[in-house]
N, C-alpha and C. Protein backbone atom coordinates (compact mmCIF):
# COMPACT_ATOMS: atom_id res chain seq x y z
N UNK A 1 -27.69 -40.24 10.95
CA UNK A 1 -27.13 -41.42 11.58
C UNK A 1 -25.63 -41.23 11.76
N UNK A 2 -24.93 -41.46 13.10
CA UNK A 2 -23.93 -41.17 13.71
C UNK A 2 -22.78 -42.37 12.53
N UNK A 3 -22.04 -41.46 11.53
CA UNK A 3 -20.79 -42.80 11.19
C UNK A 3 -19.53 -43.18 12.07
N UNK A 4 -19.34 -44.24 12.51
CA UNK A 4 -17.79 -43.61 13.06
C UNK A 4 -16.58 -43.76 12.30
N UNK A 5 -16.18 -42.51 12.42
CA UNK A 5 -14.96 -42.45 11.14
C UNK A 5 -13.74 -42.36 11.74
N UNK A 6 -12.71 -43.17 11.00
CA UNK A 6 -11.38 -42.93 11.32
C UNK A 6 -10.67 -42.56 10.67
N UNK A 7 -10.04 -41.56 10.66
CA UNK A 7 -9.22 -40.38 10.14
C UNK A 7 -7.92 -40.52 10.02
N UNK A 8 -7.38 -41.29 9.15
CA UNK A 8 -5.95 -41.68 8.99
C UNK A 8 -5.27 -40.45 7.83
N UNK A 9 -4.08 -39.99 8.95
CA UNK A 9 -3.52 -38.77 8.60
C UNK A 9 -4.05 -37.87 9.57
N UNK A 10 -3.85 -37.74 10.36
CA UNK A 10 -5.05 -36.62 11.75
C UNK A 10 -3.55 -35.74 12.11
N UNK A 11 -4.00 -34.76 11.84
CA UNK A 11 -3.11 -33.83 12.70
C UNK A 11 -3.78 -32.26 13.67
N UNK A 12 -2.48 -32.14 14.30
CA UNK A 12 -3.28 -31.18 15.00
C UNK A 12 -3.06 -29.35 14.74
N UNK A 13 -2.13 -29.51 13.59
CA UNK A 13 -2.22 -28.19 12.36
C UNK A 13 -3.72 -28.03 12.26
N UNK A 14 -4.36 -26.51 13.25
CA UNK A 14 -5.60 -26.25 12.18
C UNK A 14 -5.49 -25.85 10.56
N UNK A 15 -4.56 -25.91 10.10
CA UNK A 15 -4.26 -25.35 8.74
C UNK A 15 -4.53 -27.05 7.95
N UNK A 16 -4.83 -27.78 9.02
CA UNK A 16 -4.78 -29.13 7.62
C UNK A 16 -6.47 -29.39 7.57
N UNK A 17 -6.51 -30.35 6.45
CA UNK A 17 -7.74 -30.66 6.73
C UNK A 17 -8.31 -31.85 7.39
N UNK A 18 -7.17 -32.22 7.15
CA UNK A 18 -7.59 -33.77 8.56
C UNK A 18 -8.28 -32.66 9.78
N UNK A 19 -7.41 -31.78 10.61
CA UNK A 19 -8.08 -30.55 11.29
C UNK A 19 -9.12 -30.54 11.41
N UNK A 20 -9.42 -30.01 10.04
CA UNK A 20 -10.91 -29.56 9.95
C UNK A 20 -11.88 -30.23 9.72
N UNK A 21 -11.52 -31.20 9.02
CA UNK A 21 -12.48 -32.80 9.10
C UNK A 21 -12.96 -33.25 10.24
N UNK A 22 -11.94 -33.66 11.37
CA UNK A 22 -12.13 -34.18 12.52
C UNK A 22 -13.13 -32.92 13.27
N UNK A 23 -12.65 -31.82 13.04
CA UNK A 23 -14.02 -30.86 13.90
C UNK A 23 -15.46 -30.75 12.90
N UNK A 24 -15.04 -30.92 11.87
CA UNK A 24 -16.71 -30.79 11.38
C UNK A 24 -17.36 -32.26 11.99
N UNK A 25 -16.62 -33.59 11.96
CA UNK A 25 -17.57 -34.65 11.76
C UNK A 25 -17.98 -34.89 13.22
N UNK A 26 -17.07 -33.94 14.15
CA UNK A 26 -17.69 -33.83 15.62
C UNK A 26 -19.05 -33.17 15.26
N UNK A 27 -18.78 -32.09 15.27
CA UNK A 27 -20.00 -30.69 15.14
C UNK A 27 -21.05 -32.03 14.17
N UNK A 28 -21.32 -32.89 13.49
CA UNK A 28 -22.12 -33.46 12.77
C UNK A 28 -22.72 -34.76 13.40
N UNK A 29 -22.32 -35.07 14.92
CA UNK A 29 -22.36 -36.25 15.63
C UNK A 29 -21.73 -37.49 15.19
N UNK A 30 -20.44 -36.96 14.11
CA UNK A 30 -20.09 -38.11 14.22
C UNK A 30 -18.88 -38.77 15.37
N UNK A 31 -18.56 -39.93 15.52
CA UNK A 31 -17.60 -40.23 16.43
C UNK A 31 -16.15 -40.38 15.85
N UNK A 32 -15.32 -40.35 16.14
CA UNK A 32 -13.97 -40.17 15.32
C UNK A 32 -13.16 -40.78 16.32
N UNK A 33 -11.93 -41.12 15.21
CA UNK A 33 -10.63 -42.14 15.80
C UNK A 33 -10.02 -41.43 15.34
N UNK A 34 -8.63 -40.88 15.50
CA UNK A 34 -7.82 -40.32 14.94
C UNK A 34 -6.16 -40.73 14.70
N UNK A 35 -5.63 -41.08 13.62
CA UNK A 35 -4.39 -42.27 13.67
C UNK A 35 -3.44 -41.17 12.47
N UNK A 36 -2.06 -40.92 13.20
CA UNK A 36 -1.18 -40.04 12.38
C UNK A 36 0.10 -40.56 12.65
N UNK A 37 1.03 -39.60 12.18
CA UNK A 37 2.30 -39.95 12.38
C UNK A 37 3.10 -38.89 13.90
N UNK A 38 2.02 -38.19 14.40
CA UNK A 38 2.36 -37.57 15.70
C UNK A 38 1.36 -37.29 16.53
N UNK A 39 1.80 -37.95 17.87
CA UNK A 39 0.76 -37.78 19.13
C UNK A 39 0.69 -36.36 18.83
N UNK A 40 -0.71 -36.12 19.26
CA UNK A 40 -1.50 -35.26 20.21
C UNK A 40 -2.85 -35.63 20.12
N UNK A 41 -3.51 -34.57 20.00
CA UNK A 41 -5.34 -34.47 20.20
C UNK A 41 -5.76 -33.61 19.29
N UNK A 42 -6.77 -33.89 18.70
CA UNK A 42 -7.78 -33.30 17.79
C UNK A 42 -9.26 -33.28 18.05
N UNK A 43 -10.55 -32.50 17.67
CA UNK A 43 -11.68 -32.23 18.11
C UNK A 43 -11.69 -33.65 19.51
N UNK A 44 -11.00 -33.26 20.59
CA UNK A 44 -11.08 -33.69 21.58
C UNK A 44 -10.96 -35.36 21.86
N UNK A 45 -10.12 -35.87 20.68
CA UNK A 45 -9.87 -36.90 20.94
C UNK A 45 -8.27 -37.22 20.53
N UNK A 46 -7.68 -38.42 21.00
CA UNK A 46 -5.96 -38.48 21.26
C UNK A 46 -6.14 -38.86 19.29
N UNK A 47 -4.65 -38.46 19.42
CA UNK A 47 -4.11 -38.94 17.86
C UNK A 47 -3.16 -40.67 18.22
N UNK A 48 -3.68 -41.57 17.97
CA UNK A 48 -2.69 -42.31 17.79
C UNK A 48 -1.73 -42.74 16.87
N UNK A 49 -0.31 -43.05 17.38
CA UNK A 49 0.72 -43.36 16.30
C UNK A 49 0.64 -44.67 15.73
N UNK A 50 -0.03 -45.83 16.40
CA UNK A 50 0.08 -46.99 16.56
C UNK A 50 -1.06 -47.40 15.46
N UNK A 51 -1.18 -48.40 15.46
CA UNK A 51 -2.52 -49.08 13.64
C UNK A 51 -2.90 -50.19 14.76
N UNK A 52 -4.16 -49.44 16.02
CA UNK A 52 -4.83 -50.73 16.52
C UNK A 52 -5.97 -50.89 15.47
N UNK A 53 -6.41 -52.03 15.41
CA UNK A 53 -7.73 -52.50 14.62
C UNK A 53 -8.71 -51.92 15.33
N UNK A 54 -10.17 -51.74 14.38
CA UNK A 54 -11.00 -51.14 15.03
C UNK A 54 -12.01 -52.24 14.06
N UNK A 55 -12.99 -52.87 14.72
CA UNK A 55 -14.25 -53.96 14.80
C UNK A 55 -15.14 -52.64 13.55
N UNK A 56 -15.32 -51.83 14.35
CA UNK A 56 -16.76 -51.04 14.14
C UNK A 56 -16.33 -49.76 13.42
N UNK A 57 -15.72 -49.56 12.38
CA UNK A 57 -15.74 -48.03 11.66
C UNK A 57 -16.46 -48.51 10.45
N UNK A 58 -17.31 -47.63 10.11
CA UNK A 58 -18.19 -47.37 9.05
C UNK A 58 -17.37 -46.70 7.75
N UNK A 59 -17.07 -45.74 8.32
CA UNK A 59 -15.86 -44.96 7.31
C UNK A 59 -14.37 -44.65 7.41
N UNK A 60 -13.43 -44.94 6.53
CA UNK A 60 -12.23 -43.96 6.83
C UNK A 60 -11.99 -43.23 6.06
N UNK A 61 -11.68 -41.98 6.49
CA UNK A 61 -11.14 -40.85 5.89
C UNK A 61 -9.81 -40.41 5.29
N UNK A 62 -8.97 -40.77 4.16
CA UNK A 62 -7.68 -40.92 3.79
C UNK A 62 -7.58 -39.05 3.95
N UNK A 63 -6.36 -38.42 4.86
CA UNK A 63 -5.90 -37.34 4.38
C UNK A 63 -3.99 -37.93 4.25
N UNK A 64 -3.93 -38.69 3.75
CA UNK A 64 -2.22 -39.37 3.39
C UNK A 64 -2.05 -39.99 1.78
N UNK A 65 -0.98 -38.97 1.43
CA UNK A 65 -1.04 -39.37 -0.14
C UNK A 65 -1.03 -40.59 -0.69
N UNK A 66 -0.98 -40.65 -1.78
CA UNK A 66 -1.19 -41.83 -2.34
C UNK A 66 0.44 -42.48 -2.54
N UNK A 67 1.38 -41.86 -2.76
CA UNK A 67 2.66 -42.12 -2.44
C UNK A 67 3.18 -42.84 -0.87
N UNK A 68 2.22 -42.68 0.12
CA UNK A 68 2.88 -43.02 1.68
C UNK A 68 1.80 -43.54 1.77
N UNK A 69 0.88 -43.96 1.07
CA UNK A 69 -0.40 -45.24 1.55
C UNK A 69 -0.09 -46.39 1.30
N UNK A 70 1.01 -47.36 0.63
CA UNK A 70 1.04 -48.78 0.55
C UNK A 70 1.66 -49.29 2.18
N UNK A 71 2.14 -48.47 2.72
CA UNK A 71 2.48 -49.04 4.70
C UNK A 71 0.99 -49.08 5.10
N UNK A 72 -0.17 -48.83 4.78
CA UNK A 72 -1.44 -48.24 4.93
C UNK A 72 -2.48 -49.69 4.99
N UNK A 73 -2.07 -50.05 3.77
CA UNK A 73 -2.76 -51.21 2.81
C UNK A 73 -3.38 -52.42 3.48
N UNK A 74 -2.74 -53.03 4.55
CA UNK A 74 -2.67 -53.83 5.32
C UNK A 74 -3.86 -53.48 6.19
N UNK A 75 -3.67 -52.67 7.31
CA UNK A 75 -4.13 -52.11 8.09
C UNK A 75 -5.56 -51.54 7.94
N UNK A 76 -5.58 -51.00 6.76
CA UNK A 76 -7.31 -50.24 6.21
C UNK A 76 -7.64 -51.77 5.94
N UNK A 77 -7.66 -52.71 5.14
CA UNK A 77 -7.80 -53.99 4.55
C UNK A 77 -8.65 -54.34 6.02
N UNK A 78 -7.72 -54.66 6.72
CA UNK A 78 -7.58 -55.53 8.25
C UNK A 78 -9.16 -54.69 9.02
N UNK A 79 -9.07 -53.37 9.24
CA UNK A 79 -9.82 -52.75 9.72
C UNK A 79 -11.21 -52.61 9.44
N UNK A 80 -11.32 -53.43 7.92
CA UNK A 80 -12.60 -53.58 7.02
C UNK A 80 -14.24 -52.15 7.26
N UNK A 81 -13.67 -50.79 7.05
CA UNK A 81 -14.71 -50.22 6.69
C UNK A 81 -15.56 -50.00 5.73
N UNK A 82 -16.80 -49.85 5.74
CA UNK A 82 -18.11 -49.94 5.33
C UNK A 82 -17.64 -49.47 3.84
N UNK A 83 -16.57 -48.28 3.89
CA UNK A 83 -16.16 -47.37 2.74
C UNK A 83 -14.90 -46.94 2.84
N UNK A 84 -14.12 -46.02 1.82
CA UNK A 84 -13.21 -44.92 2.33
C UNK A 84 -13.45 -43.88 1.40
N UNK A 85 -12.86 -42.83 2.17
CA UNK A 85 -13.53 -41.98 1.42
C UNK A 85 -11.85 -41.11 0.68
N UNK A 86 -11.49 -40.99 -0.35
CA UNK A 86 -10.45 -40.80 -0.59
C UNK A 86 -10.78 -39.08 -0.88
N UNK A 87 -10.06 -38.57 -0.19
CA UNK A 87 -9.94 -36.70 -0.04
C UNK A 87 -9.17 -36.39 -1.39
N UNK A 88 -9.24 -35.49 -1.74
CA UNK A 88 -8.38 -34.40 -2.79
C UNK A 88 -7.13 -34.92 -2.40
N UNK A 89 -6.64 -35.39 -3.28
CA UNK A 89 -4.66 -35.70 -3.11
C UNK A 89 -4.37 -37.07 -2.69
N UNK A 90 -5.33 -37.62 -2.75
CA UNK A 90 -5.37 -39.26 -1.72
C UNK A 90 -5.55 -39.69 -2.97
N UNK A 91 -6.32 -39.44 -4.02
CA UNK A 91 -7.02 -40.80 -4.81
C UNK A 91 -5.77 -41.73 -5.39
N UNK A 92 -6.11 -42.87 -4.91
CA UNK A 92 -4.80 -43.76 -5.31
C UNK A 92 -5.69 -45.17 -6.10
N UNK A 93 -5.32 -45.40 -7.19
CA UNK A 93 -6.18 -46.57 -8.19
C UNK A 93 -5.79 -47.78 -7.44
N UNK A 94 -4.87 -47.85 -6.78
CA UNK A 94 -4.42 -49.43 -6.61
C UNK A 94 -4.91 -49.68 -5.34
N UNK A 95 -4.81 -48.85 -4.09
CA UNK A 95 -5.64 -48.57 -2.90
C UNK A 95 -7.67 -48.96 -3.15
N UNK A 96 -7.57 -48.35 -3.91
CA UNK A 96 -9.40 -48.20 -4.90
C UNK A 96 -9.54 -49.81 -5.30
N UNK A 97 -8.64 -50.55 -6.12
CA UNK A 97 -8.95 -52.17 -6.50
C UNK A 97 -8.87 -52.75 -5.17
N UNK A 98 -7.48 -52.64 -4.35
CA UNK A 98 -7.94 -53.69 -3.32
C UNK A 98 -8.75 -53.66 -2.31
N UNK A 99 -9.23 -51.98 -1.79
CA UNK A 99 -10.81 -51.92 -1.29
C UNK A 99 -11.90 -52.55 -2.19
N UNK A 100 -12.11 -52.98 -3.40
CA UNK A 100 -13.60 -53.13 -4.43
C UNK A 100 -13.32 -54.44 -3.43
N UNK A 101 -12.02 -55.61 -4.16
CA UNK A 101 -12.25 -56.31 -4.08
C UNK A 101 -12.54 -57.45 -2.52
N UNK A 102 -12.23 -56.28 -1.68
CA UNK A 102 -12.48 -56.77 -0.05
C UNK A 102 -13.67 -56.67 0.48
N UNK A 103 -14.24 -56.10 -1.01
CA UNK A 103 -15.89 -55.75 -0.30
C UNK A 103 -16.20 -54.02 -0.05
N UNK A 104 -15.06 -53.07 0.17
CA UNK A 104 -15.30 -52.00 0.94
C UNK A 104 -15.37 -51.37 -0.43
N UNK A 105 -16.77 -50.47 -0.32
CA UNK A 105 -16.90 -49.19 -1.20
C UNK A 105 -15.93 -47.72 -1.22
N UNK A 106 -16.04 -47.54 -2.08
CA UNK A 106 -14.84 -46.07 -2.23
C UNK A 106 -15.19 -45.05 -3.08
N UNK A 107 -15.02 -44.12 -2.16
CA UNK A 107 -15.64 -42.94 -2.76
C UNK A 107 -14.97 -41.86 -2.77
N UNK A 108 -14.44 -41.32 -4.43
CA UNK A 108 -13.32 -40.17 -4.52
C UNK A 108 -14.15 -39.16 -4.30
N UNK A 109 -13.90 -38.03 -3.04
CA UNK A 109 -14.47 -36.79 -3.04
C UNK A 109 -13.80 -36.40 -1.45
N UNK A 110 -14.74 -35.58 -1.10
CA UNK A 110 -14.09 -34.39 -0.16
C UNK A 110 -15.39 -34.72 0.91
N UNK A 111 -14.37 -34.70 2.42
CA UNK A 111 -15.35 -35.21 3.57
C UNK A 111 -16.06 -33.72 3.85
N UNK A 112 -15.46 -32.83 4.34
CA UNK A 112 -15.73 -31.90 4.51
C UNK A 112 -16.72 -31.20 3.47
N UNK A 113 -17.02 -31.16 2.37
CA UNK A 113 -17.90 -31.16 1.19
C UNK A 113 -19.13 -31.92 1.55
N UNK A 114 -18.79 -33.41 1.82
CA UNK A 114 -19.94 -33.66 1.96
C UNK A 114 -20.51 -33.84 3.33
N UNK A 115 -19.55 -33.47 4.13
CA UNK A 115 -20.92 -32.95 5.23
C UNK A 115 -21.32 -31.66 4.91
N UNK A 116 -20.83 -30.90 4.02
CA UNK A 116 -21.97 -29.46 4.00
C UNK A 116 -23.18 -29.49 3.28
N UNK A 117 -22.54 -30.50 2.19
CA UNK A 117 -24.24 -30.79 1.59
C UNK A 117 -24.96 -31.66 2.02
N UNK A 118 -24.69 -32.78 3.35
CA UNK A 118 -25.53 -33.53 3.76
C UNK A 118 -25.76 -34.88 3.69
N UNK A 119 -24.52 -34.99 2.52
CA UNK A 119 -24.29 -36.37 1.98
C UNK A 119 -23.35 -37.36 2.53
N UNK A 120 -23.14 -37.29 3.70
CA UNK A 120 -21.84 -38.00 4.20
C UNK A 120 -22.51 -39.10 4.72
C-alpha cells in the first residue's frame, strides 16, 4: 500500500540520506513531498523551501536534527501525519511527547531499513 511521505530535510546531495530515502520510497511506490532548506529536485520531484500544509501524508520522514527541529514543531503538528518516523540522529524526546499527544504515532528507526525489510 502506496504511503505518502514527506521528507522534511530533502536534499539533493546523493551522499545524504534524505537522497536516498526519497529514491528508495519512489522505487517502493511510494509518493513523496520533499521540504528542505534549498530548492531543487529529488527522485523527480521539486524540494520546497516553504512549510505548505499537506491534508493527506501518512508519514513523515525526519532527516533534521533534533537541535533545528523546534522551527519544525508547529508545522509537523499542523500537518497531522498518521506517524513520523524519526531516522538515526533525529530522535528528539520532546518532538516524540508532542506527536503521542496529538494523536500521531512515532517510530525511532531507519526509513531506508525498513523498506528493505518490508516493514515500512
Amino acid at each position: 500500500m502506496s504511503k505518502k511521505t514527506l521528507i522534511i530535510g530533502a536534499s539533493e546531495n546523493p551522499e545524504r540520506y534524505a537522497y536516498k530515502a526519497a529514491h528508495k520510497l519512489t522505487e517502493n511506490g511510494h509518493q513523496i513531498v520533499n521540504i528542505g532548506i534549498k530548492a531543487g529536485e529529488v527522485a523527480g520531484q521539486p524540494i520546497q523551501t516553504d512549510k505548505p500544509v499537506f491534508a493527506d501524508i501518512d508519514t513523515i520522514t525526519l532527516y533534521v536534527g533534533a537541535k533545528n527541529q523546534p522551527e519544525w514543531y508547529d508545522y509537523i503538528l499542523k500537518t497531522q501525519p498518521k506517524r513520523i518516523v524519526f531516522n538515526p540522529g533525529t530522535e528528539n524526546p520532546e518532538l516524540k511527547t508532542l506527536a503521542e499527544k496529538a494523536g500521531i504515532a512515532t517510530i525511532e528507526g531507519c526509513t531506508l531499513v525498513m523498506l528493505s525489510i518490508g516493514n515500512y
